[in-house]
Protein backbone atom coordinates (compact mmCIF):
# COMPACT_ATOMS: atom_id res chain seq x y z
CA UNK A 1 0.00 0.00 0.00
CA UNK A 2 1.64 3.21 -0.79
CA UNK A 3 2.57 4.90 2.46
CA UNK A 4 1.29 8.76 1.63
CA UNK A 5 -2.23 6.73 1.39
CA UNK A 6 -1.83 4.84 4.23
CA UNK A 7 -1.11 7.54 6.39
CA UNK A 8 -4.02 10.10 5.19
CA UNK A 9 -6.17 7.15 5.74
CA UNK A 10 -4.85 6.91 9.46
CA UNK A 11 -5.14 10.54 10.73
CA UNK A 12 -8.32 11.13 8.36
CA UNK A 13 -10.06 8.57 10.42
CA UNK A 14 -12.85 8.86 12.39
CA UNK A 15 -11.00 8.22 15.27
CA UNK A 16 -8.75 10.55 14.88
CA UNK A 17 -11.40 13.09 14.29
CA UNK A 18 -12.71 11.99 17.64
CA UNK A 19 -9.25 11.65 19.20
CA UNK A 20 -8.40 15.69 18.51
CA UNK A 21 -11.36 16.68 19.51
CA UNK A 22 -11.10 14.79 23.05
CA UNK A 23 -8.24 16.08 23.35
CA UNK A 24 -9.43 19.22 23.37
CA UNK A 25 -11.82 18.65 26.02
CA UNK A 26 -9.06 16.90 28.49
CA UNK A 27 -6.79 20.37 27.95
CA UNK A 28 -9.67 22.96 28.38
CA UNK A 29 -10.30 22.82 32.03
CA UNK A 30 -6.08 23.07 32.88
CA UNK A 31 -5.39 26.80 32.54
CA UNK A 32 -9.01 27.85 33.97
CA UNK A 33 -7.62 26.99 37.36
CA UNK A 34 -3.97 27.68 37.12
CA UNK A 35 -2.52 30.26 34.93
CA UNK A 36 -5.65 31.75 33.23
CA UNK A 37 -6.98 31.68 36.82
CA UNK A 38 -4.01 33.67 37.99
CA UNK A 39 -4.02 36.28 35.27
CA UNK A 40 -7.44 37.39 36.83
CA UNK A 41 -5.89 37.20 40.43
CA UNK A 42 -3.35 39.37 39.48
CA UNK A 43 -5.46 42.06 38.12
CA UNK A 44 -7.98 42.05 41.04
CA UNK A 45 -4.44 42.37 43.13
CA UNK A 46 -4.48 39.25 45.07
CA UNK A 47 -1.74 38.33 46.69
CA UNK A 48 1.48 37.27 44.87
CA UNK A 49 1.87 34.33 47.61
CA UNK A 50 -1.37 33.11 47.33
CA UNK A 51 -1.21 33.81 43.80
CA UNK A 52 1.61 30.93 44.03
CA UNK A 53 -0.38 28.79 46.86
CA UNK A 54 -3.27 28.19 44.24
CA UNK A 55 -1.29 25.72 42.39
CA UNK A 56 -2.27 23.25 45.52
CA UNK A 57 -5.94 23.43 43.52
CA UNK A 58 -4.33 21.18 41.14
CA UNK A 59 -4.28 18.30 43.70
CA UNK A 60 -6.80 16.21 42.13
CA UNK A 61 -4.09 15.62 39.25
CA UNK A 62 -1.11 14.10 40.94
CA UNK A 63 -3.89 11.96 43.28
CA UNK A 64 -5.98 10.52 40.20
CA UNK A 65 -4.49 7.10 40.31
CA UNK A 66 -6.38 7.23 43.83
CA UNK A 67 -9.96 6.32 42.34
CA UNK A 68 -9.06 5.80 38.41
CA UNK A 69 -9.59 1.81 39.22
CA UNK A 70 -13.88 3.07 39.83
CA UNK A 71 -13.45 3.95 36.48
CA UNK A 72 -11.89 1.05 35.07
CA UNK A 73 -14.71 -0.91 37.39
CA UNK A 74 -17.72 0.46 37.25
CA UNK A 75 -20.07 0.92 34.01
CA UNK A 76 -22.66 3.61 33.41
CA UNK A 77 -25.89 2.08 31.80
CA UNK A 78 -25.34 4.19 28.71
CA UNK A 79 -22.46 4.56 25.89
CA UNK A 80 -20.41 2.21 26.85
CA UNK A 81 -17.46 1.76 29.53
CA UNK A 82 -15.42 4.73 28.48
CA UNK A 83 -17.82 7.17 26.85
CA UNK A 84 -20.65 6.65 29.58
CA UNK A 85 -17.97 8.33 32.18
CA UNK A 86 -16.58 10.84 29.32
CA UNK A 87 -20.09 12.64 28.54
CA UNK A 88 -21.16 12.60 32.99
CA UNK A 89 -17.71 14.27 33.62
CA UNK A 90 -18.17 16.68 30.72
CA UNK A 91 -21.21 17.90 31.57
CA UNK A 92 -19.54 18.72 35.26
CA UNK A 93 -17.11 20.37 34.01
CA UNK A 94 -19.36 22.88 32.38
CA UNK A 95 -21.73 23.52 34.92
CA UNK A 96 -18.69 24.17 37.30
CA UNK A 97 -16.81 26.44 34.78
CA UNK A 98 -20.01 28.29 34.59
CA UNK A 99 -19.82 28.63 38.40
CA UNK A 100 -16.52 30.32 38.12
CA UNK A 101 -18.34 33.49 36.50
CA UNK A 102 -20.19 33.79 40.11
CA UNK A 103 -17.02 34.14 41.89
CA UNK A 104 -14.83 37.08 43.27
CA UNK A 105 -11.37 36.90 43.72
CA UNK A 106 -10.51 39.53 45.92
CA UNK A 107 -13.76 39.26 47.94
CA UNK A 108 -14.17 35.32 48.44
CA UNK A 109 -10.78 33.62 47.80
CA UNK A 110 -11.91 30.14 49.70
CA UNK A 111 -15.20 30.18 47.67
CA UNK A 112 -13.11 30.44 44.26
CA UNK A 113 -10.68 28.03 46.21
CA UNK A 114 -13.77 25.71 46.09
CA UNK A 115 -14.89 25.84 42.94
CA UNK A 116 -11.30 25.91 41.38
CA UNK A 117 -10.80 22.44 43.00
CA UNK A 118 -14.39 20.98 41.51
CA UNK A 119 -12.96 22.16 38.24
CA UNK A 120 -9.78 20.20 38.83
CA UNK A 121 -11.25 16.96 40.02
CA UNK A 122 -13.58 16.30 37.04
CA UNK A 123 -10.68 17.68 34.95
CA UNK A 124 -8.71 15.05 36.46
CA UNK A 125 -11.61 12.12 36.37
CA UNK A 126 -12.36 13.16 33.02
CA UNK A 127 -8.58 12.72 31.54
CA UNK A 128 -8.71 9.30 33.11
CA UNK A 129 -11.88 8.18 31.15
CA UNK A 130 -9.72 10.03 27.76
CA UNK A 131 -6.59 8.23 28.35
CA UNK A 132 -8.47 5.12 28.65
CA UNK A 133 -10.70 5.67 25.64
CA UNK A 134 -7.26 6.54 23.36
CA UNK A 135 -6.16 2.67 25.20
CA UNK A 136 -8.94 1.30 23.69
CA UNK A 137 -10.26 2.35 20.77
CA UNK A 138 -7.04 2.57 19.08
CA UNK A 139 -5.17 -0.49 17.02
CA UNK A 140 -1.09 -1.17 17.88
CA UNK A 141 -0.30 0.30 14.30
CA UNK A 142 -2.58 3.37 15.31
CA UNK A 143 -0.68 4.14 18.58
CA UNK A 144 1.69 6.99 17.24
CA UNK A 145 -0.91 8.98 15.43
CA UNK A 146 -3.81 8.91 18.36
CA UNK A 147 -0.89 10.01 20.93
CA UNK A 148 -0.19 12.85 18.89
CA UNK A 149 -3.47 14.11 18.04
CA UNK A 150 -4.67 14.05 21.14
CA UNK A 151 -1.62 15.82 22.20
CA UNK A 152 -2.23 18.11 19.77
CA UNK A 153 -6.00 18.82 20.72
CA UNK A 154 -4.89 19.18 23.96
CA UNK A 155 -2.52 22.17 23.66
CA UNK A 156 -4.92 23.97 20.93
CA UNK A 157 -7.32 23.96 24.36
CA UNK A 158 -4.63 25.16 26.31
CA UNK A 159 -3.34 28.01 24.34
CA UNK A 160 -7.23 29.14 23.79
CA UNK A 161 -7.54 28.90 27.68
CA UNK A 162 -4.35 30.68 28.03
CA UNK A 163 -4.60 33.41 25.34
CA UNK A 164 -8.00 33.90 23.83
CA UNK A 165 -9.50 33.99 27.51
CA UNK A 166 -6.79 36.78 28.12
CA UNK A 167 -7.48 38.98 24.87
CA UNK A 168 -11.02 38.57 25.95
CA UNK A 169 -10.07 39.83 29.70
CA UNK A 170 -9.27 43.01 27.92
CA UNK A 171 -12.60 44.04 26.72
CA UNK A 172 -15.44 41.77 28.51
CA UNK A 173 -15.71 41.20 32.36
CA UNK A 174 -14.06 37.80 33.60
CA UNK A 175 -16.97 36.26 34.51
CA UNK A 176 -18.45 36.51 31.32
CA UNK A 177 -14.50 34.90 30.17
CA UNK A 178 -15.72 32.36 32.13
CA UNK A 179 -18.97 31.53 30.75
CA UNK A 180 -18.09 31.34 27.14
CA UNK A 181 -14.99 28.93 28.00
CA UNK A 182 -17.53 26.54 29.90
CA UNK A 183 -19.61 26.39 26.50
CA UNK A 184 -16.58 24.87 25.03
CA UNK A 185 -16.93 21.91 27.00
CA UNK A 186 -19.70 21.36 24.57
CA UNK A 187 -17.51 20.26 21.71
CA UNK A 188 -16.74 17.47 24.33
CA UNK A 189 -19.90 16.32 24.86
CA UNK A 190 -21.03 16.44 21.36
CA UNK A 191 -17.92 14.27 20.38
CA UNK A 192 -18.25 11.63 22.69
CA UNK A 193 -21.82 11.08 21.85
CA UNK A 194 -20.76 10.09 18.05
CA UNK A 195 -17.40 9.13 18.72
CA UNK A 196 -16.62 5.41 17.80
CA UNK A 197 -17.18 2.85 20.60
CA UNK A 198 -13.95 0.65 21.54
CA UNK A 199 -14.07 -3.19 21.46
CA UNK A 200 -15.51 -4.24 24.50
CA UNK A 201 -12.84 -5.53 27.38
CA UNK A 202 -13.69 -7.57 30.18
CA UNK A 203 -14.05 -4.93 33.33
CA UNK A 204 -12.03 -6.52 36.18
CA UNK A 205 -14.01 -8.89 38.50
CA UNK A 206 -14.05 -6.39 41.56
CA UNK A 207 -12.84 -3.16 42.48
CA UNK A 208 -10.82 -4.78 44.74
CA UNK A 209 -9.09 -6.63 41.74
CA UNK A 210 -9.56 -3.05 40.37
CA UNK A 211 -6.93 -1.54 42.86
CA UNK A 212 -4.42 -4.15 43.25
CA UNK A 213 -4.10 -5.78 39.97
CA UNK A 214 -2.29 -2.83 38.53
CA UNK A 215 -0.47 -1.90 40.98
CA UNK A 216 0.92 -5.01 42.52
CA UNK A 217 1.89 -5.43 38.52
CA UNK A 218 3.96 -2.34 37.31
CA UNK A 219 5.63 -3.11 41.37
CA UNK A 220 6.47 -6.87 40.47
CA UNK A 221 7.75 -6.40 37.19
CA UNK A 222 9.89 -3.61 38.12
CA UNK A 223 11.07 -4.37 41.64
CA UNK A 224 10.19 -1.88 44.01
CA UNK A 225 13.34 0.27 44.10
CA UNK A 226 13.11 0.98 40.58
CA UNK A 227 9.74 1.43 40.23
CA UNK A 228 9.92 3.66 43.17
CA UNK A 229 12.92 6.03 41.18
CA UNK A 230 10.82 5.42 38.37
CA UNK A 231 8.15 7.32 39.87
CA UNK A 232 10.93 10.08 41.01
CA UNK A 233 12.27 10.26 38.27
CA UNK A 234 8.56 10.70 36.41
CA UNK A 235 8.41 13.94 39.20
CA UNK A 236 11.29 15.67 38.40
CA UNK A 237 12.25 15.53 34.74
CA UNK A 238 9.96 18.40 34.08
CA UNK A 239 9.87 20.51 37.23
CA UNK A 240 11.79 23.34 35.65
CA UNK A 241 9.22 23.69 33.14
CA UNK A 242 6.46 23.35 36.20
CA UNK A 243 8.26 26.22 37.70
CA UNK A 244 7.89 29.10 34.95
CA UNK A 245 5.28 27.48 33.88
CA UNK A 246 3.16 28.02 37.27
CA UNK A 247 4.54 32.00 37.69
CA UNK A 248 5.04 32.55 33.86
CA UNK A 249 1.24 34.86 33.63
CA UNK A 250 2.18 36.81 37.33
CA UNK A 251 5.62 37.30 35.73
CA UNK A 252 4.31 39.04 32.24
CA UNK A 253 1.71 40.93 33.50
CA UNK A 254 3.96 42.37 36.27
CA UNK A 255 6.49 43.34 33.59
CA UNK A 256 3.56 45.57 32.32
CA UNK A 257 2.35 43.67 29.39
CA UNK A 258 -0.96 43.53 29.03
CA UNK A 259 -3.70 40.59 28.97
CA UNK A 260 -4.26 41.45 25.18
CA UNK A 261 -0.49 41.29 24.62
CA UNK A 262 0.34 37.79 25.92
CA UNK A 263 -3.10 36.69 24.85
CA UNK A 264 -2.09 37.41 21.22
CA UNK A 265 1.13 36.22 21.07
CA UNK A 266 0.72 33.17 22.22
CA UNK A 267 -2.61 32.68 20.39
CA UNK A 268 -0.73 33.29 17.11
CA UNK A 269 3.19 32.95 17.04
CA UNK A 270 3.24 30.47 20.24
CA UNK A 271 0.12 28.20 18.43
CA UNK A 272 2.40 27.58 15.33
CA UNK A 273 5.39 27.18 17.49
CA UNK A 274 3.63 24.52 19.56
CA UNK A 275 2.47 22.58 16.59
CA UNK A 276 6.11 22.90 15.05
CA UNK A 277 7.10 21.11 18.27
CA UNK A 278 4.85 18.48 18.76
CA UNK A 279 5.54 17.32 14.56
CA UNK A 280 9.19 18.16 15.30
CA UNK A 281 9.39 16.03 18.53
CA UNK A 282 7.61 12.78 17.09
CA UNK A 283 9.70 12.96 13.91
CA UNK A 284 13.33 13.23 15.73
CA UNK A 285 11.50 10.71 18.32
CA UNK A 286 10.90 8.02 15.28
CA UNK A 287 15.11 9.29 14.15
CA UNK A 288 16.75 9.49 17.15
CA UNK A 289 15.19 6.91 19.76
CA UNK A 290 13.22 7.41 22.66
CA UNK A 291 16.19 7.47 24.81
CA UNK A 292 18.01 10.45 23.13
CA UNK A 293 15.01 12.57 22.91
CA UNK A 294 14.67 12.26 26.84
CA UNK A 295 18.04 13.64 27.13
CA UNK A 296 17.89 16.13 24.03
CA UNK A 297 14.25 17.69 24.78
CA UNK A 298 15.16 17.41 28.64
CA UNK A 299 17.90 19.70 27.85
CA UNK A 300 15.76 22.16 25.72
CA UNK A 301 13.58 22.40 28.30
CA UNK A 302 15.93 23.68 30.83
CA UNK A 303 17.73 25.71 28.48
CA UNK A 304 14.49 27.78 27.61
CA UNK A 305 14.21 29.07 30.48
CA UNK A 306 17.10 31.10 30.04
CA UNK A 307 14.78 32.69 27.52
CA UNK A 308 12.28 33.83 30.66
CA UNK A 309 15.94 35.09 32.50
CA UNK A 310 16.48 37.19 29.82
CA UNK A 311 13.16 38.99 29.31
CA UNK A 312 13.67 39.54 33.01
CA UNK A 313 16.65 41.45 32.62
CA UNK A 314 15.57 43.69 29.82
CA UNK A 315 12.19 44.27 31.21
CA UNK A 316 8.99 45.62 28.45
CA UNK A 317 10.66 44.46 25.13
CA UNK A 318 8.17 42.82 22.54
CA UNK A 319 11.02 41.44 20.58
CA UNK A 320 12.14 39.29 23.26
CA UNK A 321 8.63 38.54 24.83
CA UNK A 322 8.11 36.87 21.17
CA UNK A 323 11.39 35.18 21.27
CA UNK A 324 10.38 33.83 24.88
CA UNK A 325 6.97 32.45 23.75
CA UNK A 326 8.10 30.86 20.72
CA UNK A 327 11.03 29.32 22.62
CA UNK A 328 8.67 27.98 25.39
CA UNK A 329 6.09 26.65 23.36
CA UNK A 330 7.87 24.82 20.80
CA UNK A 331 9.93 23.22 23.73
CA UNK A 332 6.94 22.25 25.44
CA UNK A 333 6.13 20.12 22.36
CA UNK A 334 8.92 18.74 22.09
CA UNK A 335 8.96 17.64 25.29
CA UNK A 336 5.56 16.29 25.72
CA UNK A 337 6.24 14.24 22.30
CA UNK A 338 8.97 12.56 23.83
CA UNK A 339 7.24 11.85 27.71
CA UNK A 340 4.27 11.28 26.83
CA UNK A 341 5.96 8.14 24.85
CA UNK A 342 7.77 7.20 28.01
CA UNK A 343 4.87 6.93 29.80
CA UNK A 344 2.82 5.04 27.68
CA UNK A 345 6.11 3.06 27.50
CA UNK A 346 6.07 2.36 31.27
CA UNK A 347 2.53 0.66 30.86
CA UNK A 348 1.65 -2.95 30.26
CA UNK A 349 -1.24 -3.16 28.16
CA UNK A 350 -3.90 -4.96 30.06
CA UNK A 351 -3.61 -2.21 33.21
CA UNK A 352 -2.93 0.82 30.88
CA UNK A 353 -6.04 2.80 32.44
CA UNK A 354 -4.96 2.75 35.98
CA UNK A 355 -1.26 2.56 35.14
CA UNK A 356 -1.31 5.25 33.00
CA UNK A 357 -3.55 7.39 35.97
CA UNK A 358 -0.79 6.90 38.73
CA UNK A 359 2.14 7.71 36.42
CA UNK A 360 0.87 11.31 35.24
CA UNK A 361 0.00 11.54 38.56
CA UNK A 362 3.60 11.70 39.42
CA UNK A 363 4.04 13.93 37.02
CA UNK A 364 0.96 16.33 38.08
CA UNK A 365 3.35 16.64 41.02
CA UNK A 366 5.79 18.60 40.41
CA UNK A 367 3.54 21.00 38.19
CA UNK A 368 1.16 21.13 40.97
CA UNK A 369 2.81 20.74 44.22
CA UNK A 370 6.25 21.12 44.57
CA UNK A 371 5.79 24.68 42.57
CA UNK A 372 3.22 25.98 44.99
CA UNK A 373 6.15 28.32 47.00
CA UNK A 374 6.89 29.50 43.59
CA UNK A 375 4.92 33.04 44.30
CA UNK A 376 6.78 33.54 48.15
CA UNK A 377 9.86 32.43 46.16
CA UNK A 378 9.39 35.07 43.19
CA UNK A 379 8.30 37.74 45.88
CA UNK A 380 11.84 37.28 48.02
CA UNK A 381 14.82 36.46 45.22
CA UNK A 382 13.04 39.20 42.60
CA UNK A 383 12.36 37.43 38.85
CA UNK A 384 16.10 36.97 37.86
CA UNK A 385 17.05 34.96 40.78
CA UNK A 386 13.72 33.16 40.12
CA UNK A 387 14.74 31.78 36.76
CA UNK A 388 17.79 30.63 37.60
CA UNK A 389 16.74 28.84 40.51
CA UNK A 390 14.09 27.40 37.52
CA UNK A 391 16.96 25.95 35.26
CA UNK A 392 18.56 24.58 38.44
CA UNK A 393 15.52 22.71 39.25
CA UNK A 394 15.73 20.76 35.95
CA UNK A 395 18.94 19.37 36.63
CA UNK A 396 17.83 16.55 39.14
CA UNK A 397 15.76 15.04 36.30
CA UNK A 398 18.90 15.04 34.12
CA UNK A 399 21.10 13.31 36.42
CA UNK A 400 18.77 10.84 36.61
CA UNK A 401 18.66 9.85 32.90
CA UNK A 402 21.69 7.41 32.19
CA UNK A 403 19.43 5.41 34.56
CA UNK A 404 15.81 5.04 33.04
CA UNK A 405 17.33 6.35 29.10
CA UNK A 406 21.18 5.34 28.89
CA UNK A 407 22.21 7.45 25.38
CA UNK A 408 23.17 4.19 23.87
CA UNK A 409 19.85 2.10 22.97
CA UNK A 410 21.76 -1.11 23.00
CA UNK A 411 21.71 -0.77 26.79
CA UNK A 412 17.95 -0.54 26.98
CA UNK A 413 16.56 -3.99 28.62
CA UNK A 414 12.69 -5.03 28.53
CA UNK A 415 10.35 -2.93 31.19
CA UNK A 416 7.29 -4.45 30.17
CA UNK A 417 5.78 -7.75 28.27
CA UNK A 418 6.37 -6.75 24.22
CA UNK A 419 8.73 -4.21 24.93
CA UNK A 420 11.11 -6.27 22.56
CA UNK A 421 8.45 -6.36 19.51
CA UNK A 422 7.84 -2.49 19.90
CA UNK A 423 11.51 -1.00 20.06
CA UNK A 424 11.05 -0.44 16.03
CA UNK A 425 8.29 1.97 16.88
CA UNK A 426 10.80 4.15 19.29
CA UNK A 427 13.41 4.30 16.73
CA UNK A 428 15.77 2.02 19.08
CA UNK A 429 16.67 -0.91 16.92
């Protein structure tokens, strides 16, 4: 079959139609309660520490792997294992969006606390149900192109979260922000009502079997002490990037640019940039081996923050606030390419649901958790000192790499059943 065919007939699949589209609806909810969220903090003059301290609203993420085995469980009478769940969760999530255009920052921080953390559990509830969905409904051959158009849909959702929302900031109230991003959630809901239905699996027998089948696997087939730094290592390969990432809004809109500013340039420049990454990281991925692209797009992503020290130093410049953007985003998708991979990677096939939950879990953790003293650290060492302190934080990740992604691919041994079979697919043979 010619190959050009084959792969238009891939990506212009239903499924992939359905798979960009989910994607979409997993990445919309993110930014409402973290860096969106903070952009309208920090114009109704909240506090830069609890500014920083609202990152903890994230929670639900790194603690998903908690109750993702209900989900692998349980069945809803209607649409099926996954979709039943997808299409409940969806409809949450934009009732409680809506909510958000009720609250008042400066007024009732615990109330917007509230609501900001019912936000980010069905967020969290609702990417299990996606990830689990992409599992099933996808063939072995179709792996590759579901990861990355889900990926794709995903940061499409976040840069209109992140940018549109803010360009809208500038000429209609927040609340009404608010309301028109929780109508989104309707391209969600609309999707998983004619998206394809996955072969049927057998559900595990209880949710007892639920909990500790998984678990007790990815443990045993490991060993404990690597799993363990597995699970470290999951939390700090990318908490450099958690760092700016968390302060990044604060940062820009203390420099004096405004909503409309960052709003457009990432909407337009940083969109293209993102996409450039996310094709650019899956095609040096397929060249260069899983391996290498941990430690090549691991080092990119520390490096770019440099870009942040920078605009730091020179204060209002547009020149370098576009250079900054385009750096960040088109690192971002190179790294998310190349971990998401790894993470799939890390999951035997039959538990890939609740596997899959606990290890972006981990990796919720350093994006939600260890970053929430980023404001009280930003607000004592000033914004240089803030971004170095950033690219240091990316180091412990590094040094951890000859361990889980040795440069040379000959070293690589099996980590799960088929590993062998697949290492064509990762460019490692």
């Amino acid at each position: 079959m010619n190959p050009v065919r084959s792969l238009i007939q891939v990506f212009g699949s239903r499924k992939m139609a359905a798979l960009i589209l989910l994607g979409f609806s997993s990445g919309l909810p993110l930014f409402l309660t973290s860096k969106t969220l903070q952009a309208w903090m920090t114009v109704e003059k909240v506090d830069l520490t609890a500014i920083g301290l609202f990152s903890l609203v994230g929670l639900p993420y790194s603690l998903k792997f908690l109750w993702s085995p209900l989900l692998d469980w349980f069945k809803l009478p209607f649409l099926g294992r996954r979709r039943g769940w997808l299409i409940i969760l969806q409809i949450g999530l934009l009732i409680a969006i809506a909510c958000m255009a009720l609250q008042q920052p400066k007024q009732a921080l615990q109330l917007l606390a509230i609501n900001a953390v019912a936000i980010s559990f069905l967020s969290a509830t609702q990417d299990i149900a996606a990830d689990a969905y992409r599992t099933d409904v996808l063939e072995q051959l179709e792996m590759g192109a579901g990861a990355a158009v889900f990926v794709l849909g995903y940061r499409i959702a976040l840069l209109l979260t992140g940018s549109l929302a803010l360009i809208l900031a500038d000429r209609i109230p927040w609340s009404s922000v608010y309301l028109l991003m929780a109508v989104g959630m309707a391209i969600g809901i609309i999707t998983t009502l004619f998206a394809p239905e996955p072969k049927e699996t057998t559900p595990p027998e209880s949710l007892t079997a639920a909990v500790i089948m998984p678990f007790g696997e990815f443990f045993q087939r490991q060993g404990i002490v690597y799993a363990s730094l597995t699970l470290l290592f999951i939390v700090l390969y990318k908490l450099g990037d958690s760092f700016v990432n968390n302060m990044s809004t604060p940062f820009l809109l203390q420099t004096g640019f405004t909503q409309t500013d960052i709003g457009a340039i990432q909407g337009g420049m940083g969109l293209i940039a993102t996409i450039v990454g996310t094709l650019a990281g899956g095609a040096f991925l397929s060249k260069i081996g899983l391996n290498r692209s941990l430690w090549v797009f691991g080092g990119l992503q520390a490096v770019s923050n440099l870009a942040y020290l920078l605009l730091a130093q020179v204060g209002k410049n547009y020149q370098v606030l576009i250079l900054t953007i385009n750096i960040e985003n088109f690192c971002a998708g190179l790294g998310t390419a190349a971990f998401v991979a790894f993470l799939m990677n890390m999951c035997n096939q039959r538990y890939s649901a609740t596997q899959y939950a606990l290890l972006s879990s981990f990796m919720a953790v350093s994006r939600d958790i260890l970053v929430a003293p980023a404001g009280s650290l930003a607000k004592s060492t000033g914004w240089p000192l803030f971004f170095v302190i950033s690219i240091v934080a990316a180091i412990p990740g590094l040094l951890l790499l000859p361990l889980f992604a040795p440069w040379n691919p000959k070293a690589v041994t099996a980590t799960r059943p088929g590993l062998e079979e697949e290492e064509d697919l990762w460019g490692t043979k």
